[in-house]
PDB file of N, CA and C in Angstrom:
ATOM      1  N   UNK A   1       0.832  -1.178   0.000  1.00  0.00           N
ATOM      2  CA  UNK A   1       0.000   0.000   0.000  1.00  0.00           C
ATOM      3  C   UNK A   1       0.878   1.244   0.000  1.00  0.00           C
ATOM      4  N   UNK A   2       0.349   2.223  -1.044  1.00  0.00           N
ATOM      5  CA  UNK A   2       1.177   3.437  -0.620  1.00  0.00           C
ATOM      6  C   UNK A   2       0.636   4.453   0.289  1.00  0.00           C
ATOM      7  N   UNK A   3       1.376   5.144   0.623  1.00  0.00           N
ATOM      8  CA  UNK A   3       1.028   6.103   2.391  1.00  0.00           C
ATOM      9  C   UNK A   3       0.736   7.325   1.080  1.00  0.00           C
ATOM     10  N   UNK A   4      -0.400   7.836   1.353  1.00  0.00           N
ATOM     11  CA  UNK A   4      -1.167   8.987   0.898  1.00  0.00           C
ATOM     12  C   UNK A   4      -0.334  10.368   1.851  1.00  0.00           C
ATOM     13  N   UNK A   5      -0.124  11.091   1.141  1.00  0.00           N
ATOM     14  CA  UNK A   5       0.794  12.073   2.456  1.00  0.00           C
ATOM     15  C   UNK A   5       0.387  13.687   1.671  1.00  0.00           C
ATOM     16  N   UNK A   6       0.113  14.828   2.931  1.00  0.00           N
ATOM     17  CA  UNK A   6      -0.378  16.140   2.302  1.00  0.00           C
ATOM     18  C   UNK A   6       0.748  16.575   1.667  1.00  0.00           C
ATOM     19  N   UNK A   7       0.054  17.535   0.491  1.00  0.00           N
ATOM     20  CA  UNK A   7       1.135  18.434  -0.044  1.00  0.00           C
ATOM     21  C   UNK A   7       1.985  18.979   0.441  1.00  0.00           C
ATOM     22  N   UNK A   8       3.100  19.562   0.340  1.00  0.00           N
ATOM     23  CA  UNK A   8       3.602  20.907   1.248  1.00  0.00           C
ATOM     24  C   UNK A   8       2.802  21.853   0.403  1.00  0.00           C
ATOM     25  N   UNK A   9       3.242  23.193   1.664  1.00  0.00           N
ATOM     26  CA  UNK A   9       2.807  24.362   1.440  1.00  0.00           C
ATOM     27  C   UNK A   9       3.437  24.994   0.115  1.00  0.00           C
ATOM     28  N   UNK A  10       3.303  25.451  -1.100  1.00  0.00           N
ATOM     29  CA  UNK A  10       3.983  26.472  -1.581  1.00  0.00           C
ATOM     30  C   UNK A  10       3.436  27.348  -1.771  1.00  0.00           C
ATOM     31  N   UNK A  11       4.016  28.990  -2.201  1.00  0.00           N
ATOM     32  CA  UNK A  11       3.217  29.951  -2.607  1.00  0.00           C
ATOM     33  C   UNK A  11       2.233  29.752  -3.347  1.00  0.00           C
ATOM     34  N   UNK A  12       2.458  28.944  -4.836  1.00  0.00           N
ATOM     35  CA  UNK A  12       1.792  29.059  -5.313  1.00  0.00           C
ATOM     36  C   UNK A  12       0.167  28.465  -4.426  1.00  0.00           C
ATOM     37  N   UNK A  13       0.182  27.001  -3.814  1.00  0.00           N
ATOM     38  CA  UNK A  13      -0.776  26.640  -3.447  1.00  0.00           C
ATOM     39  C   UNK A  13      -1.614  27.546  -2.577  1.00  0.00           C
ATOM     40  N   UNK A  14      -1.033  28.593  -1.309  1.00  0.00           N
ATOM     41  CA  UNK A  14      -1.120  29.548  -0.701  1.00  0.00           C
ATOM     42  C   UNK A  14      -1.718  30.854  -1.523  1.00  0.00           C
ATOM     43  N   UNK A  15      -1.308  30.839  -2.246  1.00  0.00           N
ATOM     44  CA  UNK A  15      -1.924  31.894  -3.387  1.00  0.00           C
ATOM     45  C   UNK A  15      -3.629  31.356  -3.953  1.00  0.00           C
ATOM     46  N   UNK A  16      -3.238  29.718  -4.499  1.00  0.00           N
ATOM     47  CA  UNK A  16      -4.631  29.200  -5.100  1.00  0.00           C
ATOM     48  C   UNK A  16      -5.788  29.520  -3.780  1.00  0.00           C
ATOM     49  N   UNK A  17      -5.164  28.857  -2.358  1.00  0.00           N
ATOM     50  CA  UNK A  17      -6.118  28.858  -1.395  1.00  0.00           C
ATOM     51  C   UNK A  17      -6.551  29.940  -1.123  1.00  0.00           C
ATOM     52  N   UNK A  18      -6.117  31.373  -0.933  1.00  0.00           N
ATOM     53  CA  UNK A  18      -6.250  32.803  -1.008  1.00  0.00           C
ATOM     54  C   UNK A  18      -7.629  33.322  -1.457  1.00  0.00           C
ATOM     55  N   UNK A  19      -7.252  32.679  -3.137  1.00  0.00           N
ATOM     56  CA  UNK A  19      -7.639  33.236  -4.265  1.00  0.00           C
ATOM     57  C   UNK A  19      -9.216  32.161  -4.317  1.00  0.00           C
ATOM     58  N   UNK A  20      -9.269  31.020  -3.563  1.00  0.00           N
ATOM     59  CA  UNK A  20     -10.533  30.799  -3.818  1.00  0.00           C
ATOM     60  C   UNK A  20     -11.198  30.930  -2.337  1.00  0.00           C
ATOM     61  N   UNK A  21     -10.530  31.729  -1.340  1.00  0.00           N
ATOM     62  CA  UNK A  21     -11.346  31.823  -0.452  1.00  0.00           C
ATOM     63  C   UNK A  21     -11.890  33.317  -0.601  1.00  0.00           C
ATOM     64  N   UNK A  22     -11.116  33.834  -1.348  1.00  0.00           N
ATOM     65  CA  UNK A  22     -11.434  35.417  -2.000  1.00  0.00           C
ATOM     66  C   UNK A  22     -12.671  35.127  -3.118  1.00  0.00           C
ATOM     67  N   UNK A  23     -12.875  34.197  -3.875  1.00  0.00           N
ATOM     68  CA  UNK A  23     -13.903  34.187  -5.066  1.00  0.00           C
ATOM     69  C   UNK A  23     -14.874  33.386  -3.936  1.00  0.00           C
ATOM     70  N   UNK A  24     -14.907  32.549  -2.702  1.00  0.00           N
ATOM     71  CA  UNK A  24     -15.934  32.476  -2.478  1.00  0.00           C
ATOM     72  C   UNK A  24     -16.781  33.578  -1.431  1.00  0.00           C
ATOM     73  N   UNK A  25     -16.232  34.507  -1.091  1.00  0.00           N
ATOM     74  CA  UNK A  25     -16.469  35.680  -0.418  1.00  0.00           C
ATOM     75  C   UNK A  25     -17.324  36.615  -0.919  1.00  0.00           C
ATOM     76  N   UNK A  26     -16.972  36.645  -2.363  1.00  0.00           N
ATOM     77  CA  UNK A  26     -17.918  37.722  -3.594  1.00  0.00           C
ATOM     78  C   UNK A  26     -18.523  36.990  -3.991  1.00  0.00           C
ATOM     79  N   UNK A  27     -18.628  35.965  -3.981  1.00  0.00           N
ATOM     80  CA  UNK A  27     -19.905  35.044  -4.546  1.00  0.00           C
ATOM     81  C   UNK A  27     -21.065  35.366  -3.762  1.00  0.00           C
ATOM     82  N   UNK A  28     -20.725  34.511  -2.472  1.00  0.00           N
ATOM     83  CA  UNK A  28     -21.653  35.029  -1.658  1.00  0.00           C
ATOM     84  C   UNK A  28     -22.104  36.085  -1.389  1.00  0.00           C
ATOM     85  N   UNK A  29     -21.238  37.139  -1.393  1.00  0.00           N
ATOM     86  CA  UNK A  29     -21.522  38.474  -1.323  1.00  0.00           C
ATOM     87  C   UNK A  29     -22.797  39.065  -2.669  1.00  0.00           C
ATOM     88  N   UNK A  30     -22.232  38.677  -3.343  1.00  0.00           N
ATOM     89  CA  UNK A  30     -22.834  39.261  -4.683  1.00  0.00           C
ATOM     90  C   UNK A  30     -24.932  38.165  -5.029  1.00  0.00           C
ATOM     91  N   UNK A  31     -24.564  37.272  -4.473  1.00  0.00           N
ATOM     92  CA  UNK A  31     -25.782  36.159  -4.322  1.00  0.00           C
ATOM     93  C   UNK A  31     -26.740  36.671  -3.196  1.00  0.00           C
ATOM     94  N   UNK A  32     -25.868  37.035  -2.121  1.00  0.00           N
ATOM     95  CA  UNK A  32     -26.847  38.000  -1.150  1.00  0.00           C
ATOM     96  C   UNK A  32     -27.686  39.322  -1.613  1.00  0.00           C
ATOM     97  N   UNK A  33     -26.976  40.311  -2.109  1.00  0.00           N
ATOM     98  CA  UNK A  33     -27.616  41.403  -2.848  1.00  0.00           C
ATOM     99  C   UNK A  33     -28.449  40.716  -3.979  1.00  0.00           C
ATOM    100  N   UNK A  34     -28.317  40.182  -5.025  1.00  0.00           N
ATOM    101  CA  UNK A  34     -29.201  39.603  -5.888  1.00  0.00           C
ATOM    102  C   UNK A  34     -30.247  39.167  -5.524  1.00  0.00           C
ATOM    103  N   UNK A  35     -30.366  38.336  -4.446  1.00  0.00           N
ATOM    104  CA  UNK A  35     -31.567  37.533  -3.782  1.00  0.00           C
ATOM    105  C   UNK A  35     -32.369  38.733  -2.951  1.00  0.00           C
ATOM    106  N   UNK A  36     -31.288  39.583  -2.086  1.00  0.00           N
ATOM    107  CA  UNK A  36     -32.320  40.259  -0.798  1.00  0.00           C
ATOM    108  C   UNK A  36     -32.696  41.285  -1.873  1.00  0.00           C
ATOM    109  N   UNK A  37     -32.367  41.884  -2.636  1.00  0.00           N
ATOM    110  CA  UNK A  37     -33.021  43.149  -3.915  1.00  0.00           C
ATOM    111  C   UNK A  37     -33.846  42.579  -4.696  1.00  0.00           C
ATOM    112  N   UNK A  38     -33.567  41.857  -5.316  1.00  0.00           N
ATOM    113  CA  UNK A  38     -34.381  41.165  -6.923  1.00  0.00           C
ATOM    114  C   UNK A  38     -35.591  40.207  -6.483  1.00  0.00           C
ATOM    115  N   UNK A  39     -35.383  39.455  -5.469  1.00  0.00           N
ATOM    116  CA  UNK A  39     -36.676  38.426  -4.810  1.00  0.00           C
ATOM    117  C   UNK A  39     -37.169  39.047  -3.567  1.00  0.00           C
ATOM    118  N   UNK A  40     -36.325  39.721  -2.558  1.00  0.00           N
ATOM    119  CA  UNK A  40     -37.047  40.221  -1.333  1.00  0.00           C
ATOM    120  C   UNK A  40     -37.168  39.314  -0.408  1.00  0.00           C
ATOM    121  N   UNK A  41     -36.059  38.262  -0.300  1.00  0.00           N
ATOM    122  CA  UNK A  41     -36.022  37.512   0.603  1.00  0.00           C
ATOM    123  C   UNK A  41     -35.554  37.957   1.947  1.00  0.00           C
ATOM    124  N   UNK A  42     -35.848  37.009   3.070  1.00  0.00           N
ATOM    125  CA  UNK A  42     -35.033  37.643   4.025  1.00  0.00           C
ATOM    126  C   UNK A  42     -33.874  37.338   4.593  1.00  0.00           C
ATOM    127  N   UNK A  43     -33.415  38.275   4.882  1.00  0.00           N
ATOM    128  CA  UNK A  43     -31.818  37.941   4.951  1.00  0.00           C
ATOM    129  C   UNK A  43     -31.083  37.183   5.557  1.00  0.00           C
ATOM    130  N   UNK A  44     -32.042  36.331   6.415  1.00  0.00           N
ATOM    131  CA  UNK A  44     -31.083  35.294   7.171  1.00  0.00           C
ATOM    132  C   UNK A  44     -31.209  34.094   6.385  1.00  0.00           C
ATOM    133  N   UNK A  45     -32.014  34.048   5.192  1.00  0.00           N
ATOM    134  CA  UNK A  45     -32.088  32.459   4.583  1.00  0.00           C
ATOM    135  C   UNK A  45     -31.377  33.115   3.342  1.00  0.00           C
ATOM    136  N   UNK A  46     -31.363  34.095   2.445  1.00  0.00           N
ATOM    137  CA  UNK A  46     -30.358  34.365   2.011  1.00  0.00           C
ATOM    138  C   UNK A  46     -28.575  34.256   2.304  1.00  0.00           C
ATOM    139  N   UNK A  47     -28.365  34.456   3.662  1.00  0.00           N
ATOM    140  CA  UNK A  47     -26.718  34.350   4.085  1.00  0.00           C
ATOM    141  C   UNK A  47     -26.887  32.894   4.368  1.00  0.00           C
ATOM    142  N   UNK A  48     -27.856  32.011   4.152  1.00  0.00           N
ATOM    143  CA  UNK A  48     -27.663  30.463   4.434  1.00  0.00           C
ATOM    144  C   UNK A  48     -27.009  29.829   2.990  1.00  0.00           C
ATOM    145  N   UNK A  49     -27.982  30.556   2.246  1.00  0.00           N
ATOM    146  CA  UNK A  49     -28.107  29.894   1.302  1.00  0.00           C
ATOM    147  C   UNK A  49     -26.649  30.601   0.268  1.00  0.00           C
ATOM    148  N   UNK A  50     -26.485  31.893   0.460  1.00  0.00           N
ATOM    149  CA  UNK A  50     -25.302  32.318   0.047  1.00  0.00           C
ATOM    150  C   UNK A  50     -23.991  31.501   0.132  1.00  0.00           C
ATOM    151  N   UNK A  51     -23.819  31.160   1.225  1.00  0.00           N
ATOM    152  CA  UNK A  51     -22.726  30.804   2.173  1.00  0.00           C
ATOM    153  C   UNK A  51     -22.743  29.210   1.396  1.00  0.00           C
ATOM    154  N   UNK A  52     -23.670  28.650   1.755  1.00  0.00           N
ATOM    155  CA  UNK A  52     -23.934  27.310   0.897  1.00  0.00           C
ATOM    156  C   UNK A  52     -23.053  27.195  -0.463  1.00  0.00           C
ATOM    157  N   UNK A  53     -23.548  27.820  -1.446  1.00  0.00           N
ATOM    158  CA  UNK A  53     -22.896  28.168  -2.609  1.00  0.00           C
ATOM    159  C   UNK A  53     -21.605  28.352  -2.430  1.00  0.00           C
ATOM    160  N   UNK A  54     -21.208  29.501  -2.018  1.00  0.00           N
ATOM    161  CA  UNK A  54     -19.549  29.677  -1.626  1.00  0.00           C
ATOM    162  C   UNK A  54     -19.071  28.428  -0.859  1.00  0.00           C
ATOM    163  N   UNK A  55     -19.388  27.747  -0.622  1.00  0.00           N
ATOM    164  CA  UNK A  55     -18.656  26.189   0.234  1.00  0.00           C
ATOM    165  C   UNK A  55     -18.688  25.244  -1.139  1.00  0.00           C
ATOM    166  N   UNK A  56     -19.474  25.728  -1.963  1.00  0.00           N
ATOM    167  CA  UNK A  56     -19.244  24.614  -2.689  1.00  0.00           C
ATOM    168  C   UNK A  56     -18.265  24.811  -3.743  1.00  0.00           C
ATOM    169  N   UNK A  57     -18.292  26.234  -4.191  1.00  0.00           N
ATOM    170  CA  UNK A  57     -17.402  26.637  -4.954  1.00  0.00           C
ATOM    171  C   UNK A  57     -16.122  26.824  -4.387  1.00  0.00           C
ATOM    172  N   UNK A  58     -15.754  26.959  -3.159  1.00  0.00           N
ATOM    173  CA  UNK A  58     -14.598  26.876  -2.396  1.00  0.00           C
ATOM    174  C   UNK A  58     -14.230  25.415  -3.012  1.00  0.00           C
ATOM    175  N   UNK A  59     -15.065  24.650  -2.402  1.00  0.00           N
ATOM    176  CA  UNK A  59     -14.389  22.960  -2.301  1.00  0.00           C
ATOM    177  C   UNK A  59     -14.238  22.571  -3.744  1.00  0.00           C
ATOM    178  N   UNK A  60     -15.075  23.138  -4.811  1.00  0.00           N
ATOM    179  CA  UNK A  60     -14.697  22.815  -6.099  1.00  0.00           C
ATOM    180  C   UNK A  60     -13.478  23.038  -6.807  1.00  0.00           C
ATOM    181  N   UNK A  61     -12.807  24.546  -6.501  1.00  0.00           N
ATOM    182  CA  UNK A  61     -11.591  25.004  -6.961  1.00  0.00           C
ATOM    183  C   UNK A  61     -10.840  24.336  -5.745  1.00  0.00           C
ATOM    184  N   UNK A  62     -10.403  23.920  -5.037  1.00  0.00           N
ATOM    185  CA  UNK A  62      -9.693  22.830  -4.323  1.00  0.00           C
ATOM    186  C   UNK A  62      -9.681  21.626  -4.899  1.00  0.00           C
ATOM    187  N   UNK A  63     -10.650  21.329  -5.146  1.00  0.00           N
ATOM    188  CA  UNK A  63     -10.598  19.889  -6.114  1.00  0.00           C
ATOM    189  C   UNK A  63      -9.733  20.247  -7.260  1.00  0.00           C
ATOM    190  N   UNK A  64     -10.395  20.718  -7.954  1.00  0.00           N
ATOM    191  CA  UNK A  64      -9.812  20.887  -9.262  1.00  0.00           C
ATOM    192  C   UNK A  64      -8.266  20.729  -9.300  1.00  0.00           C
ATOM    193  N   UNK A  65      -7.782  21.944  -8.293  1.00  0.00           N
ATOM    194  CA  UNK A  65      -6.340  22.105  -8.379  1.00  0.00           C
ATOM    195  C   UNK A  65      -5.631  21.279  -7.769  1.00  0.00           C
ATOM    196  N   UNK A  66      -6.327  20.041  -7.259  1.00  0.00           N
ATOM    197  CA  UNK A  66      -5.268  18.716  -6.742  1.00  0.00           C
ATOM    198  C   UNK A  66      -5.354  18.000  -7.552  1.00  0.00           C
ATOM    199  N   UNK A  67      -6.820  17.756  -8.510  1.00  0.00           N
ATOM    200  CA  UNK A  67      -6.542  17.263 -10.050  1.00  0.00           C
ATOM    201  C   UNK A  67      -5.953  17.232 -10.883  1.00  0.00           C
ATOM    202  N   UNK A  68      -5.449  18.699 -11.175  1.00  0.00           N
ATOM    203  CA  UNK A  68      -4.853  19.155 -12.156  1.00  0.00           C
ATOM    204  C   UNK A  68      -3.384  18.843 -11.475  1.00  0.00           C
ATOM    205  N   UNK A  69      -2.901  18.899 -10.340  1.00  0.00           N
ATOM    206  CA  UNK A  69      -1.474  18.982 -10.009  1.00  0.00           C
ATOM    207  C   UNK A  69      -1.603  17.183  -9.953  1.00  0.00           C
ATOM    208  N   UNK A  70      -2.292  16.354  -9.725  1.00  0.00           N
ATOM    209  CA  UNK A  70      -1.903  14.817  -9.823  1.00  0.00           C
ATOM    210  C   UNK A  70      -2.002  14.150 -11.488  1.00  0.00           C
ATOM    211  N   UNK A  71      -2.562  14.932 -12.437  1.00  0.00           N
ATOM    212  CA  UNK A  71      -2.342  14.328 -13.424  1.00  0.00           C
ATOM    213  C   UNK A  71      -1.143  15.072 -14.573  1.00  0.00           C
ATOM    214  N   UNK A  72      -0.138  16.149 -13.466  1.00  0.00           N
ATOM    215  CA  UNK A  72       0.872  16.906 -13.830  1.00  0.00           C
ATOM    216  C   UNK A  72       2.027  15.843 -13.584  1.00  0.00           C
ATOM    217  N   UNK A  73       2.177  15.116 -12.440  1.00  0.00           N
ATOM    218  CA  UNK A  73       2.786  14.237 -12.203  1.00  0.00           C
ATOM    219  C   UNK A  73       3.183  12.760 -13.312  1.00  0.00           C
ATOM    220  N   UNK A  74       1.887  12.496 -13.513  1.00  0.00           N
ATOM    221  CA  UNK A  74       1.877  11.085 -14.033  1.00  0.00           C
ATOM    222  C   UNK A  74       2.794  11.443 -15.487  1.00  0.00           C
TER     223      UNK A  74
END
């Protein structure tokens, strides 16, 4: 069996993690105003449901970029 072991840190990865905890911030941000202006929802099931979204798009660009760096390898 091989031992699965975390990345190290590099800038660049530090930068990716940054950069998608920064795009999920304006997501949400920007999904909140859309919803509480345009539908008139109220704002506490809006920041649920905002926040929701941004977790997923967080965890998606995390995926991706361990994808893309394990089939850089092979």
């Amino acid at each position: 069996m091989s031992k699965l072991s975390m990345p190290k840190l590099s800038r660049q990865t530090v930068l990716r993690l940054a950069g998608a905890g920064i795009a999920a911030v304006v997501i949400a941000g920007v999904l909140s105003v859309m919803t509480l202006r345009g539908m008139g929802l109220p704002g506490e099931s809006v920041r649920e449901g905002a926040l929701n979204v941004a977790s997923l798009v967080f965890a998606f660009v995390l995926i991706a970029g361990v994808g893309r760096r394990q089939n850089d390898k092979r």
